[in-house]
PDB file of N, CA and C in Angstrom:
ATOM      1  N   UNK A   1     -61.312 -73.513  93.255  1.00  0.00           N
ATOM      2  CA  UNK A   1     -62.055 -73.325  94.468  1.00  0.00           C
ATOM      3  C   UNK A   1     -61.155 -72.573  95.457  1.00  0.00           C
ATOM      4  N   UNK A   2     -61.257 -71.539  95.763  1.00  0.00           N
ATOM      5  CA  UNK A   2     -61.014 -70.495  96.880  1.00  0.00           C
ATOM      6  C   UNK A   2     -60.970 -71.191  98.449  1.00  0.00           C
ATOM      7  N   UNK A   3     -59.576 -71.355  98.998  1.00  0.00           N
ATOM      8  CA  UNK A   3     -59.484 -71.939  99.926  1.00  0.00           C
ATOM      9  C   UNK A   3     -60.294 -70.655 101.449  1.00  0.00           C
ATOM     10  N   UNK A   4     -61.094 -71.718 102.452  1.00  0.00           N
ATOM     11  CA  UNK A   4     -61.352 -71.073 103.612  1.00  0.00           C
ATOM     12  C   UNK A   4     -60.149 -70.753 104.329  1.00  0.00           C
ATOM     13  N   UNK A   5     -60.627 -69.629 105.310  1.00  0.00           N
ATOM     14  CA  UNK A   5     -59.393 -68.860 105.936  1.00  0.00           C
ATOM     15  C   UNK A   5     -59.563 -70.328 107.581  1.00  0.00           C
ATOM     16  N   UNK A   6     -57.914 -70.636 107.571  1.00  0.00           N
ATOM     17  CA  UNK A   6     -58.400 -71.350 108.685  1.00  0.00           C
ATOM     18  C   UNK A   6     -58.667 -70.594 109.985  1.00  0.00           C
ATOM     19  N   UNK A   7     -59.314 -71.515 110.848  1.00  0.00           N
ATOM     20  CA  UNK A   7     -60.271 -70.462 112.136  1.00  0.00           C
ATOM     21  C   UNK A   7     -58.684 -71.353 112.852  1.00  0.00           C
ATOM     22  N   UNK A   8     -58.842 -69.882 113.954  1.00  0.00           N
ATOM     23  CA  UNK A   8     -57.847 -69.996 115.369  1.00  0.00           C
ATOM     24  C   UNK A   8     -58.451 -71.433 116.283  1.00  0.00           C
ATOM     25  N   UNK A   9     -57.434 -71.961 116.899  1.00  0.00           N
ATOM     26  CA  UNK A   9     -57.874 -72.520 117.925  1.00  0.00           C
ATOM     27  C   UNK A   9     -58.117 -72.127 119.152  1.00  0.00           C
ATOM     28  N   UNK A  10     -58.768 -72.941 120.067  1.00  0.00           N
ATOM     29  CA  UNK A  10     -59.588 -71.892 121.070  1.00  0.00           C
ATOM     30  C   UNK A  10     -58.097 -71.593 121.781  1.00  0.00           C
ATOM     31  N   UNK A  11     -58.499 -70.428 122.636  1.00  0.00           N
ATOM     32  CA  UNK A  11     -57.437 -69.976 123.394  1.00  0.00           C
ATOM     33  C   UNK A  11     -57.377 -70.662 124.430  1.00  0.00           C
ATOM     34  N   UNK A  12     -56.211 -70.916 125.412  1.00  0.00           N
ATOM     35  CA  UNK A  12     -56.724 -71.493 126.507  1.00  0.00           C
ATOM     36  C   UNK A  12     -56.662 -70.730 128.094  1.00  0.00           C
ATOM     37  N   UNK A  13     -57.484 -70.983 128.393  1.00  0.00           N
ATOM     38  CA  UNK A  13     -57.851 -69.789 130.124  1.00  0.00           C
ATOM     39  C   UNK A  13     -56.969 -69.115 130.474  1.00  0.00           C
ATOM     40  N   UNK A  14     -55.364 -69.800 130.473  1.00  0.00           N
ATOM     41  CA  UNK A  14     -54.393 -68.524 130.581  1.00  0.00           C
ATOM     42  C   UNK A  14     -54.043 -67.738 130.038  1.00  0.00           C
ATOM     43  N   UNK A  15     -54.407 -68.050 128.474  1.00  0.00           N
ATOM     44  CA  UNK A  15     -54.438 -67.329 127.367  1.00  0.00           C
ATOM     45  C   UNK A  15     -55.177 -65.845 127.449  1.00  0.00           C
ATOM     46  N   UNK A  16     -56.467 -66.770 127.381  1.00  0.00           N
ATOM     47  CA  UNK A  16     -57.318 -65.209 127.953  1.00  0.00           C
ATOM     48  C   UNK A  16     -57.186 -64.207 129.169  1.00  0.00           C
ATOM     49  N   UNK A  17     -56.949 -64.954 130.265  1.00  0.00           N
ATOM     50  CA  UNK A  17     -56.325 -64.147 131.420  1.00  0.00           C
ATOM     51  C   UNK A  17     -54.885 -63.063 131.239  1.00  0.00           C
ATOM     52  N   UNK A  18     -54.496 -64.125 130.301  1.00  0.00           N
ATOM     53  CA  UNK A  18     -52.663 -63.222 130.079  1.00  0.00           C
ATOM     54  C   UNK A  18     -53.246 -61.822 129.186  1.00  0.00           C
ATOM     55  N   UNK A  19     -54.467 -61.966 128.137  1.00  0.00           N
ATOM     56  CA  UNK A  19     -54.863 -60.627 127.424  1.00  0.00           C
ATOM     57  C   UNK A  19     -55.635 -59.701 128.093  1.00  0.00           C
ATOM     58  N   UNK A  20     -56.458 -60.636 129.124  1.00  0.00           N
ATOM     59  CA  UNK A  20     -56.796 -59.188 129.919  1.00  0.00           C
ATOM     60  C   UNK A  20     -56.332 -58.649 130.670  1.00  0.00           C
ATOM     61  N   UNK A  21     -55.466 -58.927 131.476  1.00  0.00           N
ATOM     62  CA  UNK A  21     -53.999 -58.513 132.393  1.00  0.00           C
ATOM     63  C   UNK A  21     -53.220 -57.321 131.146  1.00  0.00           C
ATOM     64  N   UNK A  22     -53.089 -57.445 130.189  1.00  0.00           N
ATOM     65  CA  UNK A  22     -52.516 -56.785 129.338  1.00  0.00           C
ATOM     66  C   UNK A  22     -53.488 -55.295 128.631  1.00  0.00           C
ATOM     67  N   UNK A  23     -54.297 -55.915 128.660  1.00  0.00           N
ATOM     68  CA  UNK A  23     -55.733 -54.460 128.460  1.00  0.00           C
ATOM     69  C   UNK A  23     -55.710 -53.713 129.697  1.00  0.00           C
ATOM     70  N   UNK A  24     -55.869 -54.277 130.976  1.00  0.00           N
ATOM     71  CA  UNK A  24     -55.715 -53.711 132.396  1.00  0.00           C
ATOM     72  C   UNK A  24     -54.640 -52.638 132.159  1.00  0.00           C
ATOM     73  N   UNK A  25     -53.759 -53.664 131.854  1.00  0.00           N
ATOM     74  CA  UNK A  25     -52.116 -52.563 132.316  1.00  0.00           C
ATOM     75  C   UNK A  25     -52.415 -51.455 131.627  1.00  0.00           C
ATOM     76  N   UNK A  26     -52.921 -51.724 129.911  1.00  0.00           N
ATOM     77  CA  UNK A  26     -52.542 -50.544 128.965  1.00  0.00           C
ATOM     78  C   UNK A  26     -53.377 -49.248 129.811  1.00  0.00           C
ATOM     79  N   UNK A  27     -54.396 -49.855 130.153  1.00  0.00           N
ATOM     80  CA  UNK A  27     -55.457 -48.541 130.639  1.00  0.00           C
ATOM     81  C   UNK A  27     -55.245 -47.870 132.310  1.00  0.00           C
ATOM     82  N   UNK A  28     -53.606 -48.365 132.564  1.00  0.00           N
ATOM     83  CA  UNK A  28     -53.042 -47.914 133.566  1.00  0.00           C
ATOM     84  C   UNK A  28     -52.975 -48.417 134.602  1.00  0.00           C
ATOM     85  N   UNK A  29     -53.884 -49.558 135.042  1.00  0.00           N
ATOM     86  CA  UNK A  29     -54.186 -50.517 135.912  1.00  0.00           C
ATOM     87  C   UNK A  29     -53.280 -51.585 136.557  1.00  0.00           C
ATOM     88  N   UNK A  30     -52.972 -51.896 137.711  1.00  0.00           N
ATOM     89  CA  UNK A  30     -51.828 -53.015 138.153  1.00  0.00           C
ATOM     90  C   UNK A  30     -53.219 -54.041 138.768  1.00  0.00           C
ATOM     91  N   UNK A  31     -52.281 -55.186 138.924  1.00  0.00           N
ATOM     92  CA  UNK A  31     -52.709 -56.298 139.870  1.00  0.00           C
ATOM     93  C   UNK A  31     -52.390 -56.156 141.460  1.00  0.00           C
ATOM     94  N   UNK A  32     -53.427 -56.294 142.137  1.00  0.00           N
ATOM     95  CA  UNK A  32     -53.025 -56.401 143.688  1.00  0.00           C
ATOM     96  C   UNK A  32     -53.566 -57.294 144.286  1.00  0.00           C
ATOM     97  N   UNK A  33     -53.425 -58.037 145.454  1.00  0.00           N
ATOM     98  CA  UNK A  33     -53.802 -59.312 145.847  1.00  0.00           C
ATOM     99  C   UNK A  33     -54.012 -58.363 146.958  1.00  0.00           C
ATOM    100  N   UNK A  34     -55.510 -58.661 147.811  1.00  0.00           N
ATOM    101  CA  UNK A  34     -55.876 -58.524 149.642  1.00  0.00           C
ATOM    102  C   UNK A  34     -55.956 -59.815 150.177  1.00  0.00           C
ATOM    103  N   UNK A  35     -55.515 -59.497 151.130  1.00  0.00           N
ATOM    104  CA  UNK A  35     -55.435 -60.736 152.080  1.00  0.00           C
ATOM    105  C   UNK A  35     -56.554 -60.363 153.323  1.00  0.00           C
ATOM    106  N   UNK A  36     -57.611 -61.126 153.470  1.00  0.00           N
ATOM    107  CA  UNK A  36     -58.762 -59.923 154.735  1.00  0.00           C
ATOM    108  C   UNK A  36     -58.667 -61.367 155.771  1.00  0.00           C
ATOM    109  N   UNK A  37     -59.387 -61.582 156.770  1.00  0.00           N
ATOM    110  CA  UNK A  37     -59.361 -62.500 157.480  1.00  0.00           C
ATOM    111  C   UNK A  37     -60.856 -63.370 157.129  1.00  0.00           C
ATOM    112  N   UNK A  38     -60.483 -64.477 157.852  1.00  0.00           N
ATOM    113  CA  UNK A  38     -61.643 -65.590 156.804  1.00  0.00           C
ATOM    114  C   UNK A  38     -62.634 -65.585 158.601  1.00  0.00           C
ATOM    115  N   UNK A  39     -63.772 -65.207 158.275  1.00  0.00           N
ATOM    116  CA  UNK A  39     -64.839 -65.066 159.287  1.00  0.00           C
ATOM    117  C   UNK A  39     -65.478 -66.393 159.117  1.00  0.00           C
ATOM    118  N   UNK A  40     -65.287 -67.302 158.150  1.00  0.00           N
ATOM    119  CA  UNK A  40     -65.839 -68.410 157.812  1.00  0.00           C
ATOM    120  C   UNK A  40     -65.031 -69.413 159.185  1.00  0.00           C
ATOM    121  N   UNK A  41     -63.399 -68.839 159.096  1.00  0.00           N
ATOM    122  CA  UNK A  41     -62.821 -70.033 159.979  1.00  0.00           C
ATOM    123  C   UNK A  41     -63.504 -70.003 161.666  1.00  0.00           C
ATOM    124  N   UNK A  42     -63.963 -70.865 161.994  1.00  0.00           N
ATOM    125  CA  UNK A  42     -63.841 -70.657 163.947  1.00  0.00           C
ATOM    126  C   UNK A  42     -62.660 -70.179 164.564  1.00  0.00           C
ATOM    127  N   UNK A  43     -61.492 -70.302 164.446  1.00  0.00           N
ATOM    128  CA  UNK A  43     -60.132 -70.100 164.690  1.00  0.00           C
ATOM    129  C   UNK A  43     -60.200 -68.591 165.050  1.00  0.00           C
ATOM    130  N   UNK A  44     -60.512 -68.005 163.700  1.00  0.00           N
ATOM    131  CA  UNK A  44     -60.432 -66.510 163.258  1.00  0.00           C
ATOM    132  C   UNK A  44     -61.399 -65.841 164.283  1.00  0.00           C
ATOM    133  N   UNK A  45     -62.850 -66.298 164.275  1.00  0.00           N
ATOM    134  CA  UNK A  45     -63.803 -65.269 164.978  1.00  0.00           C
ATOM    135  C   UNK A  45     -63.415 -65.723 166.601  1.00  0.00           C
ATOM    136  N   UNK A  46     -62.593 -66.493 167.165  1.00  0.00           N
ATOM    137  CA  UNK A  46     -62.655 -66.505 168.332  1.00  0.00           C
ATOM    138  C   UNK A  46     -61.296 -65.580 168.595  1.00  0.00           C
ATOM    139  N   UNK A  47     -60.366 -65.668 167.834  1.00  0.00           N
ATOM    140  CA  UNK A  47     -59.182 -64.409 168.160  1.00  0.00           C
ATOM    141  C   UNK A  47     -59.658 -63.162 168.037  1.00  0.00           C
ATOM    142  N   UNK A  48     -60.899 -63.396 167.310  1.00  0.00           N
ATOM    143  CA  UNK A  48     -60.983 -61.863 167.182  1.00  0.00           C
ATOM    144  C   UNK A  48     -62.157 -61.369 168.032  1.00  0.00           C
ATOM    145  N   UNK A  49     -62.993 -62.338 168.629  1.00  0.00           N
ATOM    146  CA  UNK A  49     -63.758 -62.411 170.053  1.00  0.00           C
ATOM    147  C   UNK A  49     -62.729 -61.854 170.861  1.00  0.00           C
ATOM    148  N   UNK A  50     -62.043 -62.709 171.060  1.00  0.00           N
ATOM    149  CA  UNK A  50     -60.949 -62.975 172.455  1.00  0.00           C
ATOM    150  C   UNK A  50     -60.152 -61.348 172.573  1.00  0.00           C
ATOM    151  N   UNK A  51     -59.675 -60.514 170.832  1.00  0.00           N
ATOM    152  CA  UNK A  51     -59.448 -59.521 170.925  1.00  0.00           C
ATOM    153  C   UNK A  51     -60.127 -58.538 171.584  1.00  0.00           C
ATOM    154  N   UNK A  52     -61.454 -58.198 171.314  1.00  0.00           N
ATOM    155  CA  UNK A  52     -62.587 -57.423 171.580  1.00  0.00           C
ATOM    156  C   UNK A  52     -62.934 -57.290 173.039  1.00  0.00           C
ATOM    157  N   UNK A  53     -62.871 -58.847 173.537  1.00  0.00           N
ATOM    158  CA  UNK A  53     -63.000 -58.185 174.898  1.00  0.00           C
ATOM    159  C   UNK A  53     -62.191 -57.718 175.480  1.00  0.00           C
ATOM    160  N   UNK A  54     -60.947 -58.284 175.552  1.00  0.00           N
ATOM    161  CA  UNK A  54     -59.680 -57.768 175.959  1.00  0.00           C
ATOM    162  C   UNK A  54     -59.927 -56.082 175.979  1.00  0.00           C
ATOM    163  N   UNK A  55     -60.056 -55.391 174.592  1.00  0.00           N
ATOM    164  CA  UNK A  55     -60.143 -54.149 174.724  1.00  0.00           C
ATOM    165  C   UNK A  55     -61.320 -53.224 175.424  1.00  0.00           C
ATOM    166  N   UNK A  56     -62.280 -54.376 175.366  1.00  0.00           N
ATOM    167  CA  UNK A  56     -63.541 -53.645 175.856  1.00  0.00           C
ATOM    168  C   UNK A  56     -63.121 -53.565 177.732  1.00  0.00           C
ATOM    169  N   UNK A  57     -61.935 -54.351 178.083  1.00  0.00           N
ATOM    170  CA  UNK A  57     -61.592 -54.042 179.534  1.00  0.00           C
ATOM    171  C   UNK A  57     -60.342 -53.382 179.328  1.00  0.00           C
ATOM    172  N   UNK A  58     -60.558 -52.430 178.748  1.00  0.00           N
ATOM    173  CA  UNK A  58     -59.338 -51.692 178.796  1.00  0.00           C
ATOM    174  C   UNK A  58     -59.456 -50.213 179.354  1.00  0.00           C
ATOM    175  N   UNK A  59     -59.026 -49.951 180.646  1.00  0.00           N
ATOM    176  CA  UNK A  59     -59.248 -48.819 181.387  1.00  0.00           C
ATOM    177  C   UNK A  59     -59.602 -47.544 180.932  1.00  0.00           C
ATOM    178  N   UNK A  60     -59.116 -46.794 179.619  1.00  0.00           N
ATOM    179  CA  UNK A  60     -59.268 -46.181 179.196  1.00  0.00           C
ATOM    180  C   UNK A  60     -60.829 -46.313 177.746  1.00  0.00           C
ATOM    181  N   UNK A  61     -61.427 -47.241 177.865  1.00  0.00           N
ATOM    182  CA  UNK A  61     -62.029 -47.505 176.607  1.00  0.00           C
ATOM    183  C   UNK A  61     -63.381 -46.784 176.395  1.00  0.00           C
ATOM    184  N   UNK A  62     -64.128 -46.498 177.974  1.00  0.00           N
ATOM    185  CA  UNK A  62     -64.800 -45.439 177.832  1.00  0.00           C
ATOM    186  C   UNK A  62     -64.736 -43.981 176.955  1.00  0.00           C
ATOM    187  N   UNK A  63     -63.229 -43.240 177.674  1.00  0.00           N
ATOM    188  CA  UNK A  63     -63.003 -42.126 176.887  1.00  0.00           C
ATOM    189  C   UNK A  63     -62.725 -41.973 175.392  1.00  0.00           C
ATOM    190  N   UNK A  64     -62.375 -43.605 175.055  1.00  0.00           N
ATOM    191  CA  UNK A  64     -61.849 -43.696 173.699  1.00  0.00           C
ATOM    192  C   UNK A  64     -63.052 -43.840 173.209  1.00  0.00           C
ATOM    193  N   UNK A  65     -64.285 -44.752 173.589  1.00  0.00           N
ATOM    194  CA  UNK A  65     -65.325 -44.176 172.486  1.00  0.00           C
ATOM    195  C   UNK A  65     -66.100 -43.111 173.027  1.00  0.00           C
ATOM    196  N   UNK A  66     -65.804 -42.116 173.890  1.00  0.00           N
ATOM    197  CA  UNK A  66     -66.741 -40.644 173.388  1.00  0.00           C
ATOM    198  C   UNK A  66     -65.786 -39.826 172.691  1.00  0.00           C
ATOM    199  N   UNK A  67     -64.942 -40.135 172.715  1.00  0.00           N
ATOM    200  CA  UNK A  67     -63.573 -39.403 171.507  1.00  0.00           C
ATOM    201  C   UNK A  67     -64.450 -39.482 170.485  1.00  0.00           C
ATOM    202  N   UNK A  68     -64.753 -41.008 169.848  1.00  0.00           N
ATOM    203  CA  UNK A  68     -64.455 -41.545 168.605  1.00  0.00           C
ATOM    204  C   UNK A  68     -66.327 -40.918 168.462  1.00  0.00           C
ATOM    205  N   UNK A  69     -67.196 -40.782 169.236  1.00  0.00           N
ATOM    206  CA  UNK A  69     -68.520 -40.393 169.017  1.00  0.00           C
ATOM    207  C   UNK A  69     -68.533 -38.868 169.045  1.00  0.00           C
ATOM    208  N   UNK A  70     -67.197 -38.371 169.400  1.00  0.00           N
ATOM    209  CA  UNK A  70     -67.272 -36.781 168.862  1.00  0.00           C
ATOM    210  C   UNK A  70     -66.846 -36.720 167.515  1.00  0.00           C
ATOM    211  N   UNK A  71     -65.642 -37.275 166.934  1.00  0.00           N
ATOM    212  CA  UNK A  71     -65.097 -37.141 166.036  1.00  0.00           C
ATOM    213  C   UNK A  71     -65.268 -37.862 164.642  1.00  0.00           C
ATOM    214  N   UNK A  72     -66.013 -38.752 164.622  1.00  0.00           N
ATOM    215  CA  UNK A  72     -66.794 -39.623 163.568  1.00  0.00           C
ATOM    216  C   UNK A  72     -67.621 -38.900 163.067  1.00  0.00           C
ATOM    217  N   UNK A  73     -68.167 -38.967 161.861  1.00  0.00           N
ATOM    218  CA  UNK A  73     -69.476 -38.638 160.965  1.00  0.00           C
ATOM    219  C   UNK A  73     -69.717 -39.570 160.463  1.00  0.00           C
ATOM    220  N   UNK A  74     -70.521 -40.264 160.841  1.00  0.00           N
ATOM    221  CA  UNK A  74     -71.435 -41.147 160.001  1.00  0.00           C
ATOM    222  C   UNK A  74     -71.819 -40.819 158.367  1.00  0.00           C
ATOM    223  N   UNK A  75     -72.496 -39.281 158.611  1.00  0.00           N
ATOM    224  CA  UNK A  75     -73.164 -39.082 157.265  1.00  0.00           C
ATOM    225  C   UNK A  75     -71.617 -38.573 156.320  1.00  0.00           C
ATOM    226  N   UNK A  76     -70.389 -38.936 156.020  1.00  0.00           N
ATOM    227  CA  UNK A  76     -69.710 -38.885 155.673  1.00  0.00           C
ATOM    228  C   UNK A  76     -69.232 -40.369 155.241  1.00  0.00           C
ATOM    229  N   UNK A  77     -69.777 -41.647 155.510  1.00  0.00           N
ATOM    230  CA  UNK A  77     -69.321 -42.969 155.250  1.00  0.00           C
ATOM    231  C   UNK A  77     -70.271 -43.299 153.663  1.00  0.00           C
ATOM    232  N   UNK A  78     -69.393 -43.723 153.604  1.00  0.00           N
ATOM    233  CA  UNK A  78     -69.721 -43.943 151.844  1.00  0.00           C
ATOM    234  C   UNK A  78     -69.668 -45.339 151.608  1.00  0.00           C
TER     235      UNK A  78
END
């Protein structure tokens, strides 16, 4: 009687993660981590309230947005 081929055991999650990290690389690809700010925290949207107005009283902020409404294209945002 012809012995069965034994089957692999399962891999385990880092296993698989460590081979696709390795397919990535071959096809030229790195890992990068973003760090963005969490809009979820209260903390966050009030610094960044608290930023906004600050600038929106900022003496110059008029001229800075008809600058930014000459020099923007919208139909250029992708």
């Amino acid at each position: 009687m012809a012995a069965t081929p034994k089957k692999k055991s399962p891999r385990t999650p880092q296993q698989r993660m460590a081979a696709r990290r390795k397919r990535l690389r071959a096809q030229g690809l790195r890992p990068v981590q973003h760090w963005v700010p969490d809009l979820r925290d209260p903390k966050v949207l009030a610094e960044i309230r608290r930023e906004a107005a600050m600038l929106s009283k900022h003496p110059e902020d008029a001229a800075i947005d008809d600058w930014l409404d000459k020099v923007r294209d919208p139909d250029d945002w992708s």
